[in-house]
C-alpha atoms as a PDB file:
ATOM      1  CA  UNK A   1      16.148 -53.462  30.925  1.00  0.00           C
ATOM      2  CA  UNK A   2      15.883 -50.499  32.975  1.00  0.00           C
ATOM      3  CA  UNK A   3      15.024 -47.003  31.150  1.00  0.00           C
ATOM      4  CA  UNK A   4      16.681 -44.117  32.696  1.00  0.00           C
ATOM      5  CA  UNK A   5      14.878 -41.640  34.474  1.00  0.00           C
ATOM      6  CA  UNK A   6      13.605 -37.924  31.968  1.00  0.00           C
ATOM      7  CA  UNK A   7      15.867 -35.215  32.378  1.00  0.00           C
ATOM      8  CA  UNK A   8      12.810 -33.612  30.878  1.00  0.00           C
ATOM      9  CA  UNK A   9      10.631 -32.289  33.714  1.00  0.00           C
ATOM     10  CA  UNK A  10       7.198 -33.887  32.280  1.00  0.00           C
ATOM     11  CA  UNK A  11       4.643 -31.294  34.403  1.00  0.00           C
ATOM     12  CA  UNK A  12       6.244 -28.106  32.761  1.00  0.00           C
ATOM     13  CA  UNK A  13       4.577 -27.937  29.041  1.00  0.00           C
ATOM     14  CA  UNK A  14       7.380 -27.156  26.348  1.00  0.00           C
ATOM     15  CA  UNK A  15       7.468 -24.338  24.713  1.00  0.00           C
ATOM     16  CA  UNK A  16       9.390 -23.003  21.472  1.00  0.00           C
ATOM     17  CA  UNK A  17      12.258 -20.491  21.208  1.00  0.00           C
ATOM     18  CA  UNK A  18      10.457 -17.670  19.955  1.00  0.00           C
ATOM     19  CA  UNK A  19       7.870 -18.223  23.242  1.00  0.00           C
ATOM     20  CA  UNK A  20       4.574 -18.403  24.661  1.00  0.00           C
ATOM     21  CA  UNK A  21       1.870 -17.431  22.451  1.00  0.00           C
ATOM     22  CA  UNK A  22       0.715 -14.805  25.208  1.00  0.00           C
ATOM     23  CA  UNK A  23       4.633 -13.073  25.258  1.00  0.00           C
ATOM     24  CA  UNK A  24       4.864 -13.391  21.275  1.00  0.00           C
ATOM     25  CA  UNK A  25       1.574 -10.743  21.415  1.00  0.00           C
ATOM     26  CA  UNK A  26       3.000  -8.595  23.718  1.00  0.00           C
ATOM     27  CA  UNK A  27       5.994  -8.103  21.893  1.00  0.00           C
ATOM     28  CA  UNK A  28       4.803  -6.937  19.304  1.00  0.00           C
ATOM     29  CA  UNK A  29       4.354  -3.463  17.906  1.00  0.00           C
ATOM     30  CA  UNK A  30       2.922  -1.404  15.657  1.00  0.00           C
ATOM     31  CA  UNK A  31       5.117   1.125  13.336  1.00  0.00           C
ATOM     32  CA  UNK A  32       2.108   3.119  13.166  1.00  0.00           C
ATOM     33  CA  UNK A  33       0.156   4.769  15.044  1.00  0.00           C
ATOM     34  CA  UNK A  34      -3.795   4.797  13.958  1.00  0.00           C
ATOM     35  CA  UNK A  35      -4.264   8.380  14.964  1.00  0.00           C
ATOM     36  CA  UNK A  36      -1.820   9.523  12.129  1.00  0.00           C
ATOM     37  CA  UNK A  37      -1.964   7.475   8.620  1.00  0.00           C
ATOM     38  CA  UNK A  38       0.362   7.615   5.910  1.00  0.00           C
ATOM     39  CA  UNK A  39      -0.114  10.308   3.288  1.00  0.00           C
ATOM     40  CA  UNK A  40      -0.981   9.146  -0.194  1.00  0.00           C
ATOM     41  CA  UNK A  41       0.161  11.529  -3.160  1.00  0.00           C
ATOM     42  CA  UNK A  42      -2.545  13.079  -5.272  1.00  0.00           C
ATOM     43  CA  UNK A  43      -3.333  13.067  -8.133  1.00  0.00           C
ATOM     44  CA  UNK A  44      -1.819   9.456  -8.659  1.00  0.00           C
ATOM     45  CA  UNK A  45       0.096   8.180 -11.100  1.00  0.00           C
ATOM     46  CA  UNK A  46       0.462   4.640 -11.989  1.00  0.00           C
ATOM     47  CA  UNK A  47       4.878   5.452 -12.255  1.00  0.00           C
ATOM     48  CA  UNK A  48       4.557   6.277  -8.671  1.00  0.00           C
ATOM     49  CA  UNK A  49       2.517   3.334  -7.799  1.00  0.00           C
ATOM     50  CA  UNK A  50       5.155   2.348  -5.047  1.00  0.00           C
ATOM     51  CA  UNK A  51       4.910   4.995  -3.250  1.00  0.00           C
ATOM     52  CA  UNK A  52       1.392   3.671  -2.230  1.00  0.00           C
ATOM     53  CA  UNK A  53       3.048   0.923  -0.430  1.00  0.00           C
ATOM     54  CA  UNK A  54       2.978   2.692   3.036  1.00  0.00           C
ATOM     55  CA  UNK A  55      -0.887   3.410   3.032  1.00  0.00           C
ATOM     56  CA  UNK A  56      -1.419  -0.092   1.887  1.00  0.00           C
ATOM     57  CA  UNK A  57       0.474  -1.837   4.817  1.00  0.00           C
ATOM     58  CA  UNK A  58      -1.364   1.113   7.211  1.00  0.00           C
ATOM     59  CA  UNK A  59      -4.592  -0.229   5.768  1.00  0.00           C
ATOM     60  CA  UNK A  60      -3.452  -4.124   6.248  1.00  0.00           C
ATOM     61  CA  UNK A  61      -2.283  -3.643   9.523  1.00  0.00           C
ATOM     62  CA  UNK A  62      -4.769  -1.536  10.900  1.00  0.00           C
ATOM     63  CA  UNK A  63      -7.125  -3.963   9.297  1.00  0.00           C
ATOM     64  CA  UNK A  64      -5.667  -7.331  11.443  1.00  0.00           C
ATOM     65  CA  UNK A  65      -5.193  -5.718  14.101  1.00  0.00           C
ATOM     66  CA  UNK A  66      -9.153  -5.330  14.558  1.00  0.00           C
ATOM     67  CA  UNK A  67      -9.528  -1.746  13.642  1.00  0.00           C
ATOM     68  CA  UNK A  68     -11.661  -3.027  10.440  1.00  0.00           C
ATOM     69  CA  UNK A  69     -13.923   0.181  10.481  1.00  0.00           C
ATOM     70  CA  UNK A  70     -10.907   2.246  10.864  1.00  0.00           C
ATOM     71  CA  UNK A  71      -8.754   0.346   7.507  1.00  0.00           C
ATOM     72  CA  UNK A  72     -11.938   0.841   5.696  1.00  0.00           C
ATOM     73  CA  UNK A  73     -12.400   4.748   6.731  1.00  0.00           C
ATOM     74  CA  UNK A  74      -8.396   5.637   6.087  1.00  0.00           C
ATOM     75  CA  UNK A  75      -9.084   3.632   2.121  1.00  0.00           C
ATOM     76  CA  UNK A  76     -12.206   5.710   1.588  1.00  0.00           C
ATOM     77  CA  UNK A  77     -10.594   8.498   2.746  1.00  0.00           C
ATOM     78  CA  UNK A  78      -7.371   7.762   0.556  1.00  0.00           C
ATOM     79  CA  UNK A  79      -9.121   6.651  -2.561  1.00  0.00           C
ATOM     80  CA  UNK A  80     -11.960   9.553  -3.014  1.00  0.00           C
ATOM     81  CA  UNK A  81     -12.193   8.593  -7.029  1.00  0.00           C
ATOM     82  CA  UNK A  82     -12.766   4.818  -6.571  1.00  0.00           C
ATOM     83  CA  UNK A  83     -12.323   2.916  -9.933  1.00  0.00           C
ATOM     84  CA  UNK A  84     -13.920   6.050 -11.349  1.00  0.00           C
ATOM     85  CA  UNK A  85     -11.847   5.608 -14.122  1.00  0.00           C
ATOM     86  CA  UNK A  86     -12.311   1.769 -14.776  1.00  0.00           C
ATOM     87  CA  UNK A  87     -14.868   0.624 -17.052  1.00  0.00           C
ATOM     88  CA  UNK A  88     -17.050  -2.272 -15.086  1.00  0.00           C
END
């Protein structure tokens, strides 16, 4: 029995629908812009608590997107008191 030839050209590697790992990178972008974090509301509140949700996905993102030192300045920055109020 005689197997018909590939329509599937063998020396081109597949890829998915959503791309190449290197375009999926340069696709994407921030919605922030490191230079100018989020504002977080003072004094805080724990009704309000959602309104920390910006600064907390700044933080994240600026975190995995290798700007480590900068997450953790922007959280020091945001969060002066520090569990000043929580009994360790």
């Amino acid at each position: 029995m005689v197997t018909p030839p590939s329509t599937v050209d063998e020396a081109t590697p597949a890829t998915s629908a959503m791309g190449s790992p290197t375009t999926d990178l340069l696709s994407w972008k921030s919605i922030y812009d490191l230079s100018s974090p989020p504002d977080v509301a003072r004094p805080y509140e724990p009704e309000e608590a959602l309104e920390d949700i910006p600064g907390v996905c700044y933080a994240l993102e600026t975190f995995l997107s290798s700007h480590m030192l900068e997450s953790e300045e922007y959280c020091h920055e945001a969060d002066e008191v520090k569990c000043a109020n929580l009994s360790i």
